[in-house]
Protein backbone atom coordinates (compact mmCIF):
# COMPACT_ATOMS: atom_id res chain seq x y z
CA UNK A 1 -48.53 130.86 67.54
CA UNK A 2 -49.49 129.10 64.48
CA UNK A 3 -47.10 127.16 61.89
CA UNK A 4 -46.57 128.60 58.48
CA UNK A 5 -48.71 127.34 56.06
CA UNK A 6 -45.06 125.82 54.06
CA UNK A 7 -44.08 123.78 57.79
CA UNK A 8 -47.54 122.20 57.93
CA UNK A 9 -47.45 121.06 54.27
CA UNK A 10 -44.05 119.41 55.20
CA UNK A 11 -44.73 117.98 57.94
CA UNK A 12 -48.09 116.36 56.24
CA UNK A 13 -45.69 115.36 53.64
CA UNK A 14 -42.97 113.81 56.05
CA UNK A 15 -46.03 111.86 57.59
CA UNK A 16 -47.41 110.62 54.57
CA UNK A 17 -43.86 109.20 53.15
CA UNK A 18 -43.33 107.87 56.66
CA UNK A 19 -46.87 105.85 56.87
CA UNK A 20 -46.71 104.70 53.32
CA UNK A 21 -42.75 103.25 54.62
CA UNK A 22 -44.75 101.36 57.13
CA UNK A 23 -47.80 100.38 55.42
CA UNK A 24 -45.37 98.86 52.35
CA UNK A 25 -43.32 96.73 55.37
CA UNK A 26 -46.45 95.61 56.74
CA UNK A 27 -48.60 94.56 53.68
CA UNK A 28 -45.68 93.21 51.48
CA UNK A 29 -43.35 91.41 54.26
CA UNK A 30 -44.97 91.18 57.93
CA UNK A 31 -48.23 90.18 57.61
CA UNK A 32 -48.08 87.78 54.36
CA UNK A 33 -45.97 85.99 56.85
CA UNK A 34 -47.59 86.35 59.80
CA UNK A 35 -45.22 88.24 61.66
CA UNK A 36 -46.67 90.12 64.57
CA UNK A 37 -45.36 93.24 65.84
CA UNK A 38 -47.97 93.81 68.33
CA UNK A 39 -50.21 96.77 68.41
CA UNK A 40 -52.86 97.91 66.13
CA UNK A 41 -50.86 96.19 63.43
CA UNK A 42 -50.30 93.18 65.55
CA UNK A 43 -54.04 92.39 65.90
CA UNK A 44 -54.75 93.57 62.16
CA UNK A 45 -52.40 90.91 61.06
CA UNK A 46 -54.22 88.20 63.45
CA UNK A 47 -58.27 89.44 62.55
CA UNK A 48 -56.71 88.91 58.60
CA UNK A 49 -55.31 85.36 58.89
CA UNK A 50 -58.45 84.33 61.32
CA UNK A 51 -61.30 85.60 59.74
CA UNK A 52 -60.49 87.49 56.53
CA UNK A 53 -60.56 91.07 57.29
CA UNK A 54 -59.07 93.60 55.51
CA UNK A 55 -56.17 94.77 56.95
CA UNK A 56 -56.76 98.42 56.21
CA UNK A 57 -60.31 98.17 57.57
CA UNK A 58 -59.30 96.77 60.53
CA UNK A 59 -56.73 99.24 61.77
CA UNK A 60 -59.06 102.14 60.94
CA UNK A 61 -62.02 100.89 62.75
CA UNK A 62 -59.51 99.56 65.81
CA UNK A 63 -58.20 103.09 65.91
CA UNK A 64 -61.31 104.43 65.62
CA UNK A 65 -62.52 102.29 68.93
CA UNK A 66 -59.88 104.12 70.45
CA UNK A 67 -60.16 107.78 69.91
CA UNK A 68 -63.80 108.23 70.45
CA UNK A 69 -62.96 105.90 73.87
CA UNK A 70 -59.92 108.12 75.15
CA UNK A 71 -61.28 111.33 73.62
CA UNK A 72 -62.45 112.98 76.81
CA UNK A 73 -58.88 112.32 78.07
CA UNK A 74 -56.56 113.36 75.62
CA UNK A 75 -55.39 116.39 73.97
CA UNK A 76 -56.87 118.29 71.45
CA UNK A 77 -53.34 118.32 69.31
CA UNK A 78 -52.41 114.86 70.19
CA UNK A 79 -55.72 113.65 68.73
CA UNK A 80 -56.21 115.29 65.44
CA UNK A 81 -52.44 114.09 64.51
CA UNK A 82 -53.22 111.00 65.54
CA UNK A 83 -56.42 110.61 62.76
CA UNK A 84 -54.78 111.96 60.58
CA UNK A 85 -51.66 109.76 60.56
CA UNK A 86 -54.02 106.44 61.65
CA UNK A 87 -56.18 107.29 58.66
CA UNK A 88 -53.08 107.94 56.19
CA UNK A 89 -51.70 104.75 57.31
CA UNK A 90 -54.99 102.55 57.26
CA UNK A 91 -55.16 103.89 53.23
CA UNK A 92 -51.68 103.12 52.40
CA UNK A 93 -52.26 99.75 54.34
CA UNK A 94 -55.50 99.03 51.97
CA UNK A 95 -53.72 100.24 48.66
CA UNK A 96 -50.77 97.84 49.19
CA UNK A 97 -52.50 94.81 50.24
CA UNK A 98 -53.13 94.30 46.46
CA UNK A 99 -49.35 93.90 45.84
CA UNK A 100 -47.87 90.53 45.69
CA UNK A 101 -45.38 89.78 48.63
CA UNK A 102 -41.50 90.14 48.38
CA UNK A 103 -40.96 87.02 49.97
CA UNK A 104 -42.10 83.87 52.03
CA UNK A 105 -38.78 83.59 53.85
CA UNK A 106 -39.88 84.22 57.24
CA UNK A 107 -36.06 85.56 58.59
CA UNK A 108 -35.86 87.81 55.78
CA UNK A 109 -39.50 89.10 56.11
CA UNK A 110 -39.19 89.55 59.93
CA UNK A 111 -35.51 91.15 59.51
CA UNK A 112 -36.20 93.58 56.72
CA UNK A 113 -39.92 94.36 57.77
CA UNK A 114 -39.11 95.43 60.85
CA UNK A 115 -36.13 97.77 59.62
CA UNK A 116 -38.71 99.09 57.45
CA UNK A 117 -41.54 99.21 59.60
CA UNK A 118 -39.21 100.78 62.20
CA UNK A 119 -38.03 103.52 59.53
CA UNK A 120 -41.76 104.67 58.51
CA UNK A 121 -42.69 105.14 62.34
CA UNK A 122 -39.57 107.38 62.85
CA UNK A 123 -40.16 108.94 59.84
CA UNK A 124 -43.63 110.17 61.10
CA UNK A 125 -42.62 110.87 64.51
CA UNK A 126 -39.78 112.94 63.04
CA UNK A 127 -42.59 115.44 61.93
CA UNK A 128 -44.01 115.09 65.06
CA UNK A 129 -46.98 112.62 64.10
CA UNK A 130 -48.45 109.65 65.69
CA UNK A 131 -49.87 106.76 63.40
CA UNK A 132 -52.52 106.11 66.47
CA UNK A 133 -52.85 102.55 67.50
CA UNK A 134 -51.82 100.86 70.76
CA UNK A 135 -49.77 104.52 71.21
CA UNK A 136 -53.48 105.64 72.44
CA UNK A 137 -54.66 103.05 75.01
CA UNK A 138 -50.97 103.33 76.11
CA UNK A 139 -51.67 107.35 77.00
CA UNK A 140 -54.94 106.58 78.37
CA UNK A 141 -53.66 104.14 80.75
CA UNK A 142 -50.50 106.68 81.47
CA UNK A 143 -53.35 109.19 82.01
CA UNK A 144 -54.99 107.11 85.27
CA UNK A 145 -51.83 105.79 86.62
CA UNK A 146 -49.20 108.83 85.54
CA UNK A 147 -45.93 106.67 87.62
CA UNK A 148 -46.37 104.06 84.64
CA UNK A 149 -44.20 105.09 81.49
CA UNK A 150 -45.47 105.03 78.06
CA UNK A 151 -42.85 102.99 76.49
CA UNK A 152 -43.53 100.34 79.49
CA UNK A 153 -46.91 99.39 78.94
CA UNK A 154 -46.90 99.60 75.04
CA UNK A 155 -44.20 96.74 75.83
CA UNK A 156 -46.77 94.75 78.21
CA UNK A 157 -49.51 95.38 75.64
CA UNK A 158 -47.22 94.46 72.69
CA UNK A 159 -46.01 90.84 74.43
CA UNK A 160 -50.11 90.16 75.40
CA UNK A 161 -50.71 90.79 71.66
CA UNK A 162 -47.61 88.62 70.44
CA UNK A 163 -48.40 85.73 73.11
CA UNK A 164 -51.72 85.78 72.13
CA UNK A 165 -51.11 85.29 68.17
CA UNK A 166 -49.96 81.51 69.10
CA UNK A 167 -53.63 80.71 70.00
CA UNK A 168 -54.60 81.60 66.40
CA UNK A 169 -51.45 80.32 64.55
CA UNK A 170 -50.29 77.71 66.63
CA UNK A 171 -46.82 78.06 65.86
CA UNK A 172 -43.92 78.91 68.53
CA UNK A 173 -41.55 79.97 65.71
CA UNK A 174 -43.79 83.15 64.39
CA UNK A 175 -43.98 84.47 68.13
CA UNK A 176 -39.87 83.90 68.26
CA UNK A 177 -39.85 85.86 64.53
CA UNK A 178 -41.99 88.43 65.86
CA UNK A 179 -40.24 88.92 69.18
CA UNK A 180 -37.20 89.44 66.64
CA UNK A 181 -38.84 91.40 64.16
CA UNK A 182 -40.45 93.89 67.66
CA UNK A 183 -37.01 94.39 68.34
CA UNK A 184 -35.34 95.00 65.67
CA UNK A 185 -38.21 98.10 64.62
CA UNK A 186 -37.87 99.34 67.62
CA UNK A 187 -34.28 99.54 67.59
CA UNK A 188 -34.79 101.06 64.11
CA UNK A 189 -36.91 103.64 65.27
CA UNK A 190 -34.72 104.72 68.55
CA UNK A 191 -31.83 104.96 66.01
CA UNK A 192 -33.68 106.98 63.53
CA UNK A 193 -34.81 109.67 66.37
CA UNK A 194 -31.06 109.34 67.77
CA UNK A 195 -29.41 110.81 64.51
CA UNK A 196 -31.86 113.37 63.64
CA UNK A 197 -30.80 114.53 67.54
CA UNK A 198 -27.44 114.50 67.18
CA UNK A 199 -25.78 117.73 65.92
CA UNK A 200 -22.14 119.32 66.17
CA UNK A 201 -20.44 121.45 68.66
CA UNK A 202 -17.50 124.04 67.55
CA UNK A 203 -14.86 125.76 69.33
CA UNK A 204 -12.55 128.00 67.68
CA UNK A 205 -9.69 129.33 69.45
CA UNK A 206 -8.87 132.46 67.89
CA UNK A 207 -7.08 136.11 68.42
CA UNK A 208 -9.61 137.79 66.21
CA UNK A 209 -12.70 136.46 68.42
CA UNK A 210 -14.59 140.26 67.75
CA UNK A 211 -13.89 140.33 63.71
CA UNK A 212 -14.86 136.39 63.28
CA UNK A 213 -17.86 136.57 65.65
CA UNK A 214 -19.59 139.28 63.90
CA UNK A 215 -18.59 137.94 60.55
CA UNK A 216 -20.79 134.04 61.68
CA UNK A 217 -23.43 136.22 63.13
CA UNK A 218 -24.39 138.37 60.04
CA UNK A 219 -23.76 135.47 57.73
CA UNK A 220 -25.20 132.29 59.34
CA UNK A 221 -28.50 131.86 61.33
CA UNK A 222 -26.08 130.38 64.43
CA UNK A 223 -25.42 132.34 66.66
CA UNK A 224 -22.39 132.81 68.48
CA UNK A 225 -21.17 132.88 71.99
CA UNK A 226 -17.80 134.45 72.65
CA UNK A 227 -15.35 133.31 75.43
CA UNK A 228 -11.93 134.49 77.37
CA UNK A 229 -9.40 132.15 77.27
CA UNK A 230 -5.93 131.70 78.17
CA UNK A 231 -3.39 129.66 76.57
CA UNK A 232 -1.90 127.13 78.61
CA UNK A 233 1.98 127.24 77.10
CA UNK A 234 2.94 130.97 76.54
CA UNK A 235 -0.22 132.26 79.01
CA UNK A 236 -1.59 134.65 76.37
CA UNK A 237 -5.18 135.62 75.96
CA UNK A 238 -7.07 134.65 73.18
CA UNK A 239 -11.03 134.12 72.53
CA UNK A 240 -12.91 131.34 72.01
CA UNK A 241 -16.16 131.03 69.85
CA UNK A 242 -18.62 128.54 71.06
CA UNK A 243 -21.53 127.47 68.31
CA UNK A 244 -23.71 124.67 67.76
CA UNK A 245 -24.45 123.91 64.42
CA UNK A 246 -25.93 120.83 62.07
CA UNK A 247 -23.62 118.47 61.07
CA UNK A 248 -24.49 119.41 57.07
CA UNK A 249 -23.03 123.31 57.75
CA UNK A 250 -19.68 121.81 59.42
CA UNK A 251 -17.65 122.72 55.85
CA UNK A 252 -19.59 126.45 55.31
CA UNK A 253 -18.76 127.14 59.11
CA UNK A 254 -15.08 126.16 58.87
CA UNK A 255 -14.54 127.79 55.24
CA UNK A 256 -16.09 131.41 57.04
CA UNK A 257 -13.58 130.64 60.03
CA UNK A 258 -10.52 130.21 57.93
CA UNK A 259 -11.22 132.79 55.86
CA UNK A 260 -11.07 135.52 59.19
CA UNK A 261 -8.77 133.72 60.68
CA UNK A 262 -6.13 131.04 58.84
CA UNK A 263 -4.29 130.03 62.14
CA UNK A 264 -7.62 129.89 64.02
CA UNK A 265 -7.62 126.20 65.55
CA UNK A 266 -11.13 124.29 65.20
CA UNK A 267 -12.30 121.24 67.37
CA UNK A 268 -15.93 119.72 66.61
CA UNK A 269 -17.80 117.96 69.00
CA UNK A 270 -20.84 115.89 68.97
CA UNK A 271 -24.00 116.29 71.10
CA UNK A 272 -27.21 113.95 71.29
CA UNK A 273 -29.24 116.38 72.02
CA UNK A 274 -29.35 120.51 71.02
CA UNK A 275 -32.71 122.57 72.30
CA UNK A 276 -33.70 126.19 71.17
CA UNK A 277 -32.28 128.84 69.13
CA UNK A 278 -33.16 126.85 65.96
CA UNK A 279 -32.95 123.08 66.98
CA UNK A 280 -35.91 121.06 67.52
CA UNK A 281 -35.57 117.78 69.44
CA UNK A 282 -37.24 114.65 67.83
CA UNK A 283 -38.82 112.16 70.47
C-alpha cells in the first residue's frame, strides 16, 4: 500500500531538517575540533585533517563504497532511504563547511556537538530515514552473522575508528573528547526516539460508560474499549473506558469526558511504547 503523496513530502521534509541538524554539529563544532564520533563522519573528520579532503566529498563517496558493496544484500527500501538521506547529509555537510566555527573550546564543542549531532540523527530516524554510513557495513555484517546485533558492532566499528584517530592526531585527549562526545549523541538520540514513544493511557471510571463511549468514538479518532467494573467500597457496578491517546489530546479527551460525565473519575498513565490503531513506533 503506498504512502500519500502529503506523508512522503513530510517525511522528506523531517529528513532534510534532521540531516541539516547534523551536518551544522558536525561542520561548525566536531570536526573544526577534531572530535571523532566514529563512523562515516568519524573517518570524514580524519581524511580532512590528514590530507585535505572535503568533508562532504568524503562521506558521499565513503557511502557510496558502501551501497554498491552491500547492494546485493540489502533491501530495496532500506537502500533508496539510505541515498537519499547520505546524499542530503553529504550536501548540507559541503554547504556548511564554509561557515566559520562556533568555537575552539574542545568541552564545549564535544558537549554541544554531540547533543546536536545526536538530535539531527533522531530527527531522521523519526521519519524513518537512515543517513547511510557505518549503519550499512553494520547490516551487512548482521546479514552473514544474524546472532550479532546491530547496535553491537556499530560500537566495535565506532571504538576501531576512534582508536585509530590517535595515529593521525596524536593526542590522547581528542579520543577521551570523542569517547564523551559518542556518548553523549547517542544518549541524545535514544532519548529523542524514547519521547516520541511514549504516549498516555486513560481510564475513566464512569456510570454512563454507553453515552461517553459513543460520544469519544464519533468525536475523536481513538477508539475506545469499554470495561465492567465493580467498585470496591459500596460493590456497585460501574464501567470503565480504556483509551490510549497522545499526550497533546490529554486536555480535549478530559474536557469531552467531563462534559458526559462531571463525577466521572480520570487516571492517566504513561506507556513507552503504543503499536497500531494510529500509533507508529519510532526505532
Amino acid at each position: 500500500m503506498k504512502k500519500p503523496l502529503l506523508e512522503v513530502v513530510r517525511q522528506l521534509l523531517i529528513t532534510m531538517f534532521g540531516c541539516a541538524v547534523t551536518a551544522f554539529a558536525v561542520a561548525t563544532l566536531l570536526t573544526p575540533n577534531k572530535v571523532v564520533l566514529g563512523g562515516a563522519t568519524g573517518i570524514s573528520t580524519i581524511l580532512y585533517h590528514a590530507f585535505h579532503v572535503p568533508q562532504g566529498v568524503s562521506f558521499a563517496v565513503i557511502n557510496a563504497v558502501l551501497l554498491l558493496t552491500c547492494f546485493p544484500f540489502l533491501g530495496k527500501s532500506f537502500i533508496v532511504r539510505t541515498v537519499f538521506g547520505a546524499a542530503v547529509l553529504s550536501l548540507f555537510v559541503q554547504a556548511f563547511s564554509y561557515l566559520p566555527p562556533l568555537t575552539d573550546k574542545y568541552i564545549l564543542a564535544t558537549l554541544f556537538g554531540g547533543v546536536l549531532y545526536g538530535l539531527g540523527i533522531g530527527i531522521a530516524f523519526s521519519a524513518g530515514s537512515s543517513t547511510g554510513g557505518m549503519d550499512i557495513l553494520g547490516r551487512l555484517i548482521q546479514h552473514f552473522f544474524p546472532y550479532l546485533q546491530v547496535g553491537k558492532i556499530l560500537q566495535g566499528i565506532n571504538a576501531v575508528i576512534i582508536v585509530g584517530s590517535f595515529f593521525v592526531f596524536r593526542d590522547t585527549e581528542l579520543i577521551l573528547f570523542s569517547i564523551l562526545s559518542l556518548f553523549v549523541s547517542t544518549f541524545t538520540i535514544d532519548w529523542l526516539i524514547s519521547k516520541l514513544n511514549v504516549s498516555r493511557i486513560a481510564f475513566v471510571i464512569t456510570d454512563k460508560g454507553e453515552e461517553l463511549s459513543r460520544y469519544l468514538v464519533s468525536s475523536s479518532p481513538r477508539g475506545v474499549t469499554m470495561m465492567n467494573a465493580v467498585g470496591a467500597y459500596n460493590r456497585s457496578d460501574r464501567e470503565m473506558l480504556f483509551c490510549a491517546l497522545k499526550k497533546s489530546e490529554i486536555p480535549t479527551f478530559q474536557k469531552k469526558v467531563l462534559k458526559i460525565d462531571e463525577k466521572a473519575f480520570i487516571v492517566y498513565a504513561e506507556s513507552p511504547e503504543i503499536i497500531g490503531n494510529g500509533f507508529h513506533l519510532y526505532r
